[in-house]
C-alpha atoms as a PDB file:
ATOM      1  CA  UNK A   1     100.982  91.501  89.277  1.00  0.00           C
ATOM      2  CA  UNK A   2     104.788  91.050  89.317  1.00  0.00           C
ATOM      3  CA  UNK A   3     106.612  91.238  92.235  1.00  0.00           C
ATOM      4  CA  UNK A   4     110.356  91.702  93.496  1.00  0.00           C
ATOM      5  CA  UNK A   5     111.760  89.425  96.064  1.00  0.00           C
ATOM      6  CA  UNK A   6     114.092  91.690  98.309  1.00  0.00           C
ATOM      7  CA  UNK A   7     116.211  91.257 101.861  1.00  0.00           C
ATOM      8  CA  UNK A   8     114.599  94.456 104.135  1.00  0.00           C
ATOM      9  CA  UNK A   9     117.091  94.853 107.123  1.00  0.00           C
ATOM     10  CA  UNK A  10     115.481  96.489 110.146  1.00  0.00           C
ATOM     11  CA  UNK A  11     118.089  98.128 112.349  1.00  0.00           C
ATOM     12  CA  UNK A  12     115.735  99.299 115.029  1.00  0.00           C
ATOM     13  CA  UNK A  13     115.494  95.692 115.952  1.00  0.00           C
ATOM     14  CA  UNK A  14     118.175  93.789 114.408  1.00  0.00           C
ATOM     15  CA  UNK A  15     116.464  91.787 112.012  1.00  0.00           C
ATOM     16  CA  UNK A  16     116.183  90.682 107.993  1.00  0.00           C
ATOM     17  CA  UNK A  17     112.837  90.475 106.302  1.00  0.00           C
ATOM     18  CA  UNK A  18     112.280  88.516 102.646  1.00  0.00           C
ATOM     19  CA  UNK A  19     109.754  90.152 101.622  1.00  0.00           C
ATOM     20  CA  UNK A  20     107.917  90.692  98.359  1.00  0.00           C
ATOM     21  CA  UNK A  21     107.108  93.889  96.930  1.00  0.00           C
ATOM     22  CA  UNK A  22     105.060  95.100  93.682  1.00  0.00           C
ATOM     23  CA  UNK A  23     107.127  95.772  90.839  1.00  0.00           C
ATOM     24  CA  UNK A  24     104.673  98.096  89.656  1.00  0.00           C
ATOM     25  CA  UNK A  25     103.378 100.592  92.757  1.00  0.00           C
ATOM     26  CA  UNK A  26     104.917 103.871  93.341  1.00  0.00           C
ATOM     27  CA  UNK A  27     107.195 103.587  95.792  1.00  0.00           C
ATOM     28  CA  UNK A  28     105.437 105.441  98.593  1.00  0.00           C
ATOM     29  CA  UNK A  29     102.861 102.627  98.520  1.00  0.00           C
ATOM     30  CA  UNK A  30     105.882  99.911  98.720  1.00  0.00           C
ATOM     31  CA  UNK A  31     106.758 101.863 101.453  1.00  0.00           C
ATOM     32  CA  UNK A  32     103.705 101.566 103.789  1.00  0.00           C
ATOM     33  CA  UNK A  33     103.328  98.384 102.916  1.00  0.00           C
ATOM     34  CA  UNK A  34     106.374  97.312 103.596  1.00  0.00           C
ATOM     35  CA  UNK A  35     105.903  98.802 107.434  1.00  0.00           C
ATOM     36  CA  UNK A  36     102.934  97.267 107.860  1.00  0.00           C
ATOM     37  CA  UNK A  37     104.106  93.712 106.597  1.00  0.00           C
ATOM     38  CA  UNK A  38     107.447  94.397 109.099  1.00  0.00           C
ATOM     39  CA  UNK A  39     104.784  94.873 111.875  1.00  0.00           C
ATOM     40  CA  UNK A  40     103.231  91.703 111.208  1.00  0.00           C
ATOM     41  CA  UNK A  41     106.448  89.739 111.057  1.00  0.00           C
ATOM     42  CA  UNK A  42     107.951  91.328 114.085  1.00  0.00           C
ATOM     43  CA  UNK A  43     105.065  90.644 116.155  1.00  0.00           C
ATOM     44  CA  UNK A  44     105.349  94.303 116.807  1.00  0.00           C
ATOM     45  CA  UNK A  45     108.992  94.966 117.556  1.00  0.00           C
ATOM     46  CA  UNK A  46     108.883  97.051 114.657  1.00  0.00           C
ATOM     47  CA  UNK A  47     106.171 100.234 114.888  1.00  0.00           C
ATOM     48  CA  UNK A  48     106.614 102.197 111.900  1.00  0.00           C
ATOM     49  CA  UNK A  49     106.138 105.766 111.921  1.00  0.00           C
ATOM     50  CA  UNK A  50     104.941 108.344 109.341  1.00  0.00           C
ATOM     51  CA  UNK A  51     108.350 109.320 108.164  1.00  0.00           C
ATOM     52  CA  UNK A  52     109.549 105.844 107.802  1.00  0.00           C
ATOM     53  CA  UNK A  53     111.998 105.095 104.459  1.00  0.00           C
ATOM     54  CA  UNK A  54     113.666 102.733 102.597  1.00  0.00           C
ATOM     55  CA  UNK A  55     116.931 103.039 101.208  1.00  0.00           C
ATOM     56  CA  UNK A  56     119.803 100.894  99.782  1.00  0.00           C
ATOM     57  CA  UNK A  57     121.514  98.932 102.342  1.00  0.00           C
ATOM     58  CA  UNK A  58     124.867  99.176 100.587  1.00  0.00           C
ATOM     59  CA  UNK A  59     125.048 102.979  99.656  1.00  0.00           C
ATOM     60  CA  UNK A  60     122.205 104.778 101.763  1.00  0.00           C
ATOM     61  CA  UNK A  61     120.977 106.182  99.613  1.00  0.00           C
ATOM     62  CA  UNK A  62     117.304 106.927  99.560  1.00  0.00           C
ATOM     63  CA  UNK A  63     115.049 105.760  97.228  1.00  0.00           C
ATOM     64  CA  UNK A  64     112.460 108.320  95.063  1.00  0.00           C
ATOM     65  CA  UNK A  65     109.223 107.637  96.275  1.00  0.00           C
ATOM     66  CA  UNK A  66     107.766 108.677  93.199  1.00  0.00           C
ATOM     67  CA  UNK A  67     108.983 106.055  91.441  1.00  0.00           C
ATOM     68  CA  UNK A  68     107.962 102.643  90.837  1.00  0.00           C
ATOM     69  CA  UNK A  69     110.412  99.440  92.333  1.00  0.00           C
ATOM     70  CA  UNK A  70     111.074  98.455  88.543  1.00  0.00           C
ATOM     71  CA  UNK A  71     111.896 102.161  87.812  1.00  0.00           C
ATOM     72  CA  UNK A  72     114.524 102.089  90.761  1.00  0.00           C
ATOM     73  CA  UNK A  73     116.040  98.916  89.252  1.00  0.00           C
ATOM     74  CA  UNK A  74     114.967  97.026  92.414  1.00  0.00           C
ATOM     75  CA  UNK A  75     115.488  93.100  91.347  1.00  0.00           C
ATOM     76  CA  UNK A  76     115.156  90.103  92.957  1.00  0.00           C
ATOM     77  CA  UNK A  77     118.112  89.840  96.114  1.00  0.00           C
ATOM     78  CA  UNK A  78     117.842  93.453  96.310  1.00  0.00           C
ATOM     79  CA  UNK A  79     118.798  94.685  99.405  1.00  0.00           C
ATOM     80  CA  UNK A  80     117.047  97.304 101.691  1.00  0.00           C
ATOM     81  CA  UNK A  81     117.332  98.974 104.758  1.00  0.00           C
ATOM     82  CA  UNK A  82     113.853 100.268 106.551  1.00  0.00           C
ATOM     83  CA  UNK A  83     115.049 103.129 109.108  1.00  0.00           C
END
């Protein structure tokens, strides 16, 4: 499976993430994955809800969830924000 190295920046709690993400999984999984692997490195700051998103750090804009990460043109050194 290939996967995307990207920078995930957590306002709620201050933080950057390096996570990797599938290149090939809609992007609704990617999300709740994401969450859940934000939980885990947070020790729990972090509690995702239901309604949690990612979007582009730089713009803000919010990414289709019904695409995959290599449809979105997601790369390595991308950079996220999970709100």
């Amino acid at each position: 499976m290939d996967k995307i190295l990207v920078d995930v920046y957590v306002p709620a709690i201050n933080k950057n993430y390096d996570v990797y993400i599938p290149a090939k999984s809609k992007f609704y999984e990617v999300v709740k994955l994401v969450v859940h692997m934000i939980e885990e490195l947070s020790e729990n700051y972090f509690i995702g809800q239901d309604d949690s998103v990612i979007c582009d750090r730089v713009s803000g804009a919010i990414y289709n969830i019904n695409m995959s990460s290599a449809e979105l043109g997601l790369k390595n050194g991308s950079k996220l924000m999970l709100i």
